[in-house]
Protein backbone atom coordinates (compact mmCIF):
# COMPACT_ATOMS: atom_id res chain seq x y z
CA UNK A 1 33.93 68.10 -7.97
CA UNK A 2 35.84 65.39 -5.80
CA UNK A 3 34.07 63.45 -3.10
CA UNK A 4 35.69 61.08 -1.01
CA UNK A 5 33.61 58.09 0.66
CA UNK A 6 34.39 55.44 2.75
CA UNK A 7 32.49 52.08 3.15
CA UNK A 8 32.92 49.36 5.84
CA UNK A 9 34.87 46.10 4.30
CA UNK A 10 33.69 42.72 5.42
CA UNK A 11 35.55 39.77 5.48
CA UNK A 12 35.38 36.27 6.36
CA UNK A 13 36.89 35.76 9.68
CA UNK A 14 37.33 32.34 8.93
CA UNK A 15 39.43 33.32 6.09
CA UNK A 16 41.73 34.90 7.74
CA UNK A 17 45.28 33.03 8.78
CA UNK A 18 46.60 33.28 12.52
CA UNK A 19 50.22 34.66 13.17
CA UNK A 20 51.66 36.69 16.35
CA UNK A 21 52.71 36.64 19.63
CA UNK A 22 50.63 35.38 22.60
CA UNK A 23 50.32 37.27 26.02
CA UNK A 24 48.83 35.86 29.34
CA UNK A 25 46.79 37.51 31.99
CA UNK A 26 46.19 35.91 35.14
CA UNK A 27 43.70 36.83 38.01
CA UNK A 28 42.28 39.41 36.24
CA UNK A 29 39.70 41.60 38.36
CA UNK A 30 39.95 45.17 36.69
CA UNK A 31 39.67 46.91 33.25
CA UNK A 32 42.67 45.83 31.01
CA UNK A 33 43.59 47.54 28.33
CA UNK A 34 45.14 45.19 25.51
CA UNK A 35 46.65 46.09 21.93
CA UNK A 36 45.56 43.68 19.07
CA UNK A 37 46.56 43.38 15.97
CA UNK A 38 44.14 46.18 13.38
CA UNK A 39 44.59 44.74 10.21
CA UNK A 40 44.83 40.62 11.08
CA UNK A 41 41.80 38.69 13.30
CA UNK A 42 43.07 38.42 16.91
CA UNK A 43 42.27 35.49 19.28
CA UNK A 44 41.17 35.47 23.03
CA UNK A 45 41.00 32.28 25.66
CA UNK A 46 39.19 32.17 28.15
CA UNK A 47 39.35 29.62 31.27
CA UNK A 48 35.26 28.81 30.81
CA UNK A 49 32.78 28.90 28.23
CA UNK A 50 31.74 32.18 27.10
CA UNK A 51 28.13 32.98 27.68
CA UNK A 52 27.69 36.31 27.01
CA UNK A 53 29.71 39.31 24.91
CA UNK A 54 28.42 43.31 24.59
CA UNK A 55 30.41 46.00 22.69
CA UNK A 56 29.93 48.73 21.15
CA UNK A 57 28.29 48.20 18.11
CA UNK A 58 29.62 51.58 16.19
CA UNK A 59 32.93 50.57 16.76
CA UNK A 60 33.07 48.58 13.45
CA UNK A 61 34.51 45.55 15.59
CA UNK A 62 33.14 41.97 14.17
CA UNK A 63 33.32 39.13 17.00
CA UNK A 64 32.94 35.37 16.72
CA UNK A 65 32.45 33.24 19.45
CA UNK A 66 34.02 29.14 19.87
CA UNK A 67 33.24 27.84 23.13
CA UNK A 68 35.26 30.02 25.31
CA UNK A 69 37.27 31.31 22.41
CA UNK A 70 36.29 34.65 21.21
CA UNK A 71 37.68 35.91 17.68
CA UNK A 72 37.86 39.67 17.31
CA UNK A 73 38.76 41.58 13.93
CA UNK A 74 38.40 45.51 13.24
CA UNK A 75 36.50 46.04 10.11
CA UNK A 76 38.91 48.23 7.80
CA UNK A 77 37.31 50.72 5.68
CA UNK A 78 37.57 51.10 1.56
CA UNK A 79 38.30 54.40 0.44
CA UNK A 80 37.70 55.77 -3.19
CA UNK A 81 37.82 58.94 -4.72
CA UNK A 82 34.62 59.73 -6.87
CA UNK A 83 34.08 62.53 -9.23
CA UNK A 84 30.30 63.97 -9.83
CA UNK A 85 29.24 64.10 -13.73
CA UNK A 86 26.38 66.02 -14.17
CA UNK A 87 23.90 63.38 -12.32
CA UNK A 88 26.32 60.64 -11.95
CA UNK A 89 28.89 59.60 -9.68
CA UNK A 90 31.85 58.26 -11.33
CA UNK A 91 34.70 56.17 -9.46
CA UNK A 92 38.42 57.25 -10.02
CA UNK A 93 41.32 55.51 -9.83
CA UNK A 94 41.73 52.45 -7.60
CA UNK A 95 39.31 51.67 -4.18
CA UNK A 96 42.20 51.48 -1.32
CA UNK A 97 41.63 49.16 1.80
CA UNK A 98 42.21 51.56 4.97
CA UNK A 99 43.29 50.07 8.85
CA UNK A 100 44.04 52.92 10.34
CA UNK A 101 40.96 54.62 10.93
CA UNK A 102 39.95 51.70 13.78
CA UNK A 103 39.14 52.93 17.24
CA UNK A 104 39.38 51.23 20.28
CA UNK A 105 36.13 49.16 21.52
CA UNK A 106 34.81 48.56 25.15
CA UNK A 107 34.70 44.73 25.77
CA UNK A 108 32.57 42.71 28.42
CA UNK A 109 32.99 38.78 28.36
CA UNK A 110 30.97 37.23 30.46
CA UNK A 111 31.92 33.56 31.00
CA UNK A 112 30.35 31.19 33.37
CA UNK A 113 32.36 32.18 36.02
CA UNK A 114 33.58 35.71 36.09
CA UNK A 115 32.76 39.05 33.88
CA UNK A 116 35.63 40.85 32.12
CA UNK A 117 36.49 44.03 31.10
CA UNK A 118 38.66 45.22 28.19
CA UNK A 119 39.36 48.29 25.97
CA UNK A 120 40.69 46.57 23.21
CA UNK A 121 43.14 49.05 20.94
CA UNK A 122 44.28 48.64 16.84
CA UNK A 123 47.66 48.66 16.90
CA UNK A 124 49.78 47.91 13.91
CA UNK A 125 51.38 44.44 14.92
CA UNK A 126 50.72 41.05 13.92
CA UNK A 127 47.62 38.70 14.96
CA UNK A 128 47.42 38.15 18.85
CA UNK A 129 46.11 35.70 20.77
CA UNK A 130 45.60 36.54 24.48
CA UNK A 131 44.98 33.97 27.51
CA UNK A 132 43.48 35.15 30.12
CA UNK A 133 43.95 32.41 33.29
CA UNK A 134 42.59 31.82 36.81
CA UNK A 135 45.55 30.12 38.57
CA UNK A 136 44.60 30.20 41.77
CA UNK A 137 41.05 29.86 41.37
CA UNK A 138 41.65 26.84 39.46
CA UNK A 139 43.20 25.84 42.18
CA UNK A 140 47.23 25.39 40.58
CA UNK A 141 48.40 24.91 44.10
CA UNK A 142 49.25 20.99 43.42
CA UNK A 143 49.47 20.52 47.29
CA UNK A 144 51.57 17.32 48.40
CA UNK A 145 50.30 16.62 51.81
CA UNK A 146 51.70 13.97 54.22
CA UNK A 147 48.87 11.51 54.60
CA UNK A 148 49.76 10.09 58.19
CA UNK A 149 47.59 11.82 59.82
CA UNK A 150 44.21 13.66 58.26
CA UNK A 151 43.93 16.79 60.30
CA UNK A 152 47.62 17.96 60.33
CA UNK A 153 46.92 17.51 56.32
CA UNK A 154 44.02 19.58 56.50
CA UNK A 155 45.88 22.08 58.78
CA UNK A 156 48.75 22.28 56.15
CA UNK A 157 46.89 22.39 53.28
CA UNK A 158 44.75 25.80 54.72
CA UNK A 159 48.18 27.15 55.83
CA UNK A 160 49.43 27.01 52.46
CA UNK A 161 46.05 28.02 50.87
CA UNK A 162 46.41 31.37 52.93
CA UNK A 163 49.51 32.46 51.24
CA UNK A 164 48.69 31.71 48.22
CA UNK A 165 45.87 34.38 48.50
CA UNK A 166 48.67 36.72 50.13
CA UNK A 167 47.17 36.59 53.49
CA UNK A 168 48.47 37.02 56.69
CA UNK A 169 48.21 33.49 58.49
CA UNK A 170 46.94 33.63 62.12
CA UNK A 171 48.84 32.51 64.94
CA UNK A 172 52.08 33.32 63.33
CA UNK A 173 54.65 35.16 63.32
CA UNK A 174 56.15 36.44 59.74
CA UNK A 175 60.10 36.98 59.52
CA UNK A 176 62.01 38.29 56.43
CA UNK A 177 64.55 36.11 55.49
CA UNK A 178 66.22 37.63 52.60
CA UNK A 179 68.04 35.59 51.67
CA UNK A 180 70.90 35.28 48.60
CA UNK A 181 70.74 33.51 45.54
CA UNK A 182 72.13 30.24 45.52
CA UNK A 183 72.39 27.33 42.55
CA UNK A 184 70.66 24.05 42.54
CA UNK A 185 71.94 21.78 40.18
CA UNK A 186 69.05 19.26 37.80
CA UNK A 187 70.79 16.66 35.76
CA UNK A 188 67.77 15.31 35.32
CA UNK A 189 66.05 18.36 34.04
CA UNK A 190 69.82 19.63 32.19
CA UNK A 191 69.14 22.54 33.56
CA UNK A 192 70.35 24.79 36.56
CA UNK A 193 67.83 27.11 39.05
CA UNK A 194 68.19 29.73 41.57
CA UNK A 195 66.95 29.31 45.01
CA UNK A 196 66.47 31.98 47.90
CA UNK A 197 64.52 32.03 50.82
CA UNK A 198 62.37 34.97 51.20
CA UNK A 199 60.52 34.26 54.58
CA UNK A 200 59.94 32.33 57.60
CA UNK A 201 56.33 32.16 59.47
CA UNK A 202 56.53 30.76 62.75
CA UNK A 203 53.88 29.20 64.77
CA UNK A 204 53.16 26.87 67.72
CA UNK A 205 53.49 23.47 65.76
CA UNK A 206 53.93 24.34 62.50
CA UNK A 207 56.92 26.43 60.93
CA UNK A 208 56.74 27.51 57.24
CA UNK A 209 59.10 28.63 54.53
CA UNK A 210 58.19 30.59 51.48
CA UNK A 211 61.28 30.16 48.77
CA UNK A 212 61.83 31.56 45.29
CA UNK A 213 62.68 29.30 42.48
CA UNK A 214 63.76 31.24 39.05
CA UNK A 215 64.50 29.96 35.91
CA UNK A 216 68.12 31.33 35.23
CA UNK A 217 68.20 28.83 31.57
CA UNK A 218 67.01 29.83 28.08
CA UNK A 219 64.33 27.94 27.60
CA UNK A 220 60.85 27.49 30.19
CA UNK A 221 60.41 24.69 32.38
CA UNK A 222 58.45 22.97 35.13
CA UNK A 223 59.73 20.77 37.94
CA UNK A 224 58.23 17.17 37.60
CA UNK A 225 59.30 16.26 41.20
CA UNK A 226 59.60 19.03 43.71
CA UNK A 227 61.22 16.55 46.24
CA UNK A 228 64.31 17.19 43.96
CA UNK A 229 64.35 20.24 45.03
CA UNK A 230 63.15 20.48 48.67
CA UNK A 231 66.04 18.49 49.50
CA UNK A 232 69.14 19.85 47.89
CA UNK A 233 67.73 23.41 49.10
CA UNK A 234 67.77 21.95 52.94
CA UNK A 235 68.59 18.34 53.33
CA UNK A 236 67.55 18.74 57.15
CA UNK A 237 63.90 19.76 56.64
CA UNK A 238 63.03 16.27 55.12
CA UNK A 239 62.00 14.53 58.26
CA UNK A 240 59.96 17.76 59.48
CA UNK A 241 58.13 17.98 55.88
CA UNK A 242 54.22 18.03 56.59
CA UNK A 243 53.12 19.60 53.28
CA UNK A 244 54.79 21.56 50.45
CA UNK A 245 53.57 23.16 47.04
CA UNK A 246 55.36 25.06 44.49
CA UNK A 247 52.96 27.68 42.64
CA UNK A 248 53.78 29.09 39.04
CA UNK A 249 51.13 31.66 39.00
CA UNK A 250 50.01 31.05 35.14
CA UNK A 251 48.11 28.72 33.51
CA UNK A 252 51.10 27.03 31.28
CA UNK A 253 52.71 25.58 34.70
CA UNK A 254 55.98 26.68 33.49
CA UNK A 255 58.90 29.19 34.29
CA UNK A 256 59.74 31.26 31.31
CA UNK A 257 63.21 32.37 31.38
CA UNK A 258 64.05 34.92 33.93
CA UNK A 259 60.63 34.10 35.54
CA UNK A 260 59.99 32.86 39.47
CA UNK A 261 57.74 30.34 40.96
CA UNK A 262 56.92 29.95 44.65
CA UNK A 263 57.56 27.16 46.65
CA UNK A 264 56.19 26.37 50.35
CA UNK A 265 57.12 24.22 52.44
CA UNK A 266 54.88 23.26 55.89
CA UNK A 267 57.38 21.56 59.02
CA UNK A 268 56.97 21.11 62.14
CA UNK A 269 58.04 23.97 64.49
CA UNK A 270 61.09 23.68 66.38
CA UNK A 271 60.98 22.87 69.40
CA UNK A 272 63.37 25.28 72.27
């Protein structure tokens, strides 16, 4: 008589060699369901130390914990065939190393400033290594604020925080603009971008503009110097400029190609 077995494999995580691609999740606040490799040992960032992990433990899923790097592998399984002689189990042929038998695992990371949750799936793919990001809690916004004067810096600066947080700013009044692509030429950057202004929010002293800026090259890139920009899209606004800040929404501060970033721009309101 036949029986097959199977018995859980352990390996050295720190044995095993990196290799994949990398995703990014920013502002995450519900469950996320992410594919990782089931046969390599996967690797997770996190923006603060990790305090606390719980899974579930029958899942076969070994975790290792850096810091606020967290390094997951699914246990394969060994399957052999063994044969019964008289009171003796005998092994036949060769033991095989099985990965597809891994289920998918409930996940809470609980760093010091924010829990997640994940349903992490074996998929059959290379080694992954997943950042998770807090752009705007981390507080990305790089806000240039005119100095001459504190309070219309302060004013600016909450103006800008609002929209950011997709808000509706009070006081103001919010106007489509819609408007077409057009091309801004970098020398400096030897690179090209696409501009268009997407809305207007007008208020009693203070006018602002909400642009896209996408990355229309092959290769991802940030903008050292946002003046460049703010005046080749509208050479007019520069004497009006109270505050401005251009907003990537990831932690890598860059435009991947075909990707957008925001830029606002804070002026004083026109006056009729």
């Amino acid at each position: 008589m036949k029986i097959k077995i199977k018995a859980i494999l352990f390996m050295s995580l720190a044995a095993q060699t990196l290799f994949g691609g990398t995703q990014i999740i920013d502002n995450l606040n519900d469950t996320k369901h992410i594919s990782l490799s089931r046969s390599d040992v996967n690797r997770l960032v996190f923006p603060s130390p990790i305090k606390f992990q719980a899974n579930s433990k029958e899942k076969d899923l070994t975790i290792s914990v850096v810091d606020n790097e967290m390094y997951i592998k699914f246990m394969p399984y060994i399957e052999s065939e063994q044969t019964k002689v008289k009171d003796q189990i005998v092994e036949t042929g060769q033991s095989k190393v099985i990965y597809h038998k891994a289920k998918a695992s409930e996940l809470f990371v609980v760093t010091e400033n924010k829990t997640y949750s994940l349903i992490v799936h074996p998929k059959k793919q290379d080694a992954t290594t997943v950042i998770f990001t807090e752009s705007f809690q981390e507080k990305k916004e790089e806000i240039f604020a005119n100095k001459e004067m504190e309070y219309v810096s302060y004013i600016s600066n909450g103006i800008i925080k609002e929209l950011l947080a997709n808000k509706k700013i009070k006081g103001f009044t919010k106007s489509p603009l819609d408007g077409e692509y057009s091309i801004i030429k970098m020398p400096e950057l030897k690179a090209d971008l696409a501009y268009r202004a997407m809305s207007l929010h007008s208020g009693h002293k203070f006018d602002v503009y909400e642009y896209e800026i996408k990355n229309i090259n092959t290769f991802g890139m940030s903008i050292p110097d946002v003046k460049n920009i703010l005046y080749k899209i509208n050479a007019d606004l520069q004497r009006k400029i109270k505050a401005y800040t251009i907003f990537y929404n990831n932690r890598i501060y860059k435009m991947l190609p075909s990707q957008s970033a925001k830029l606002i721009i804070v002026v004083d309101a026109e006056v009729e």
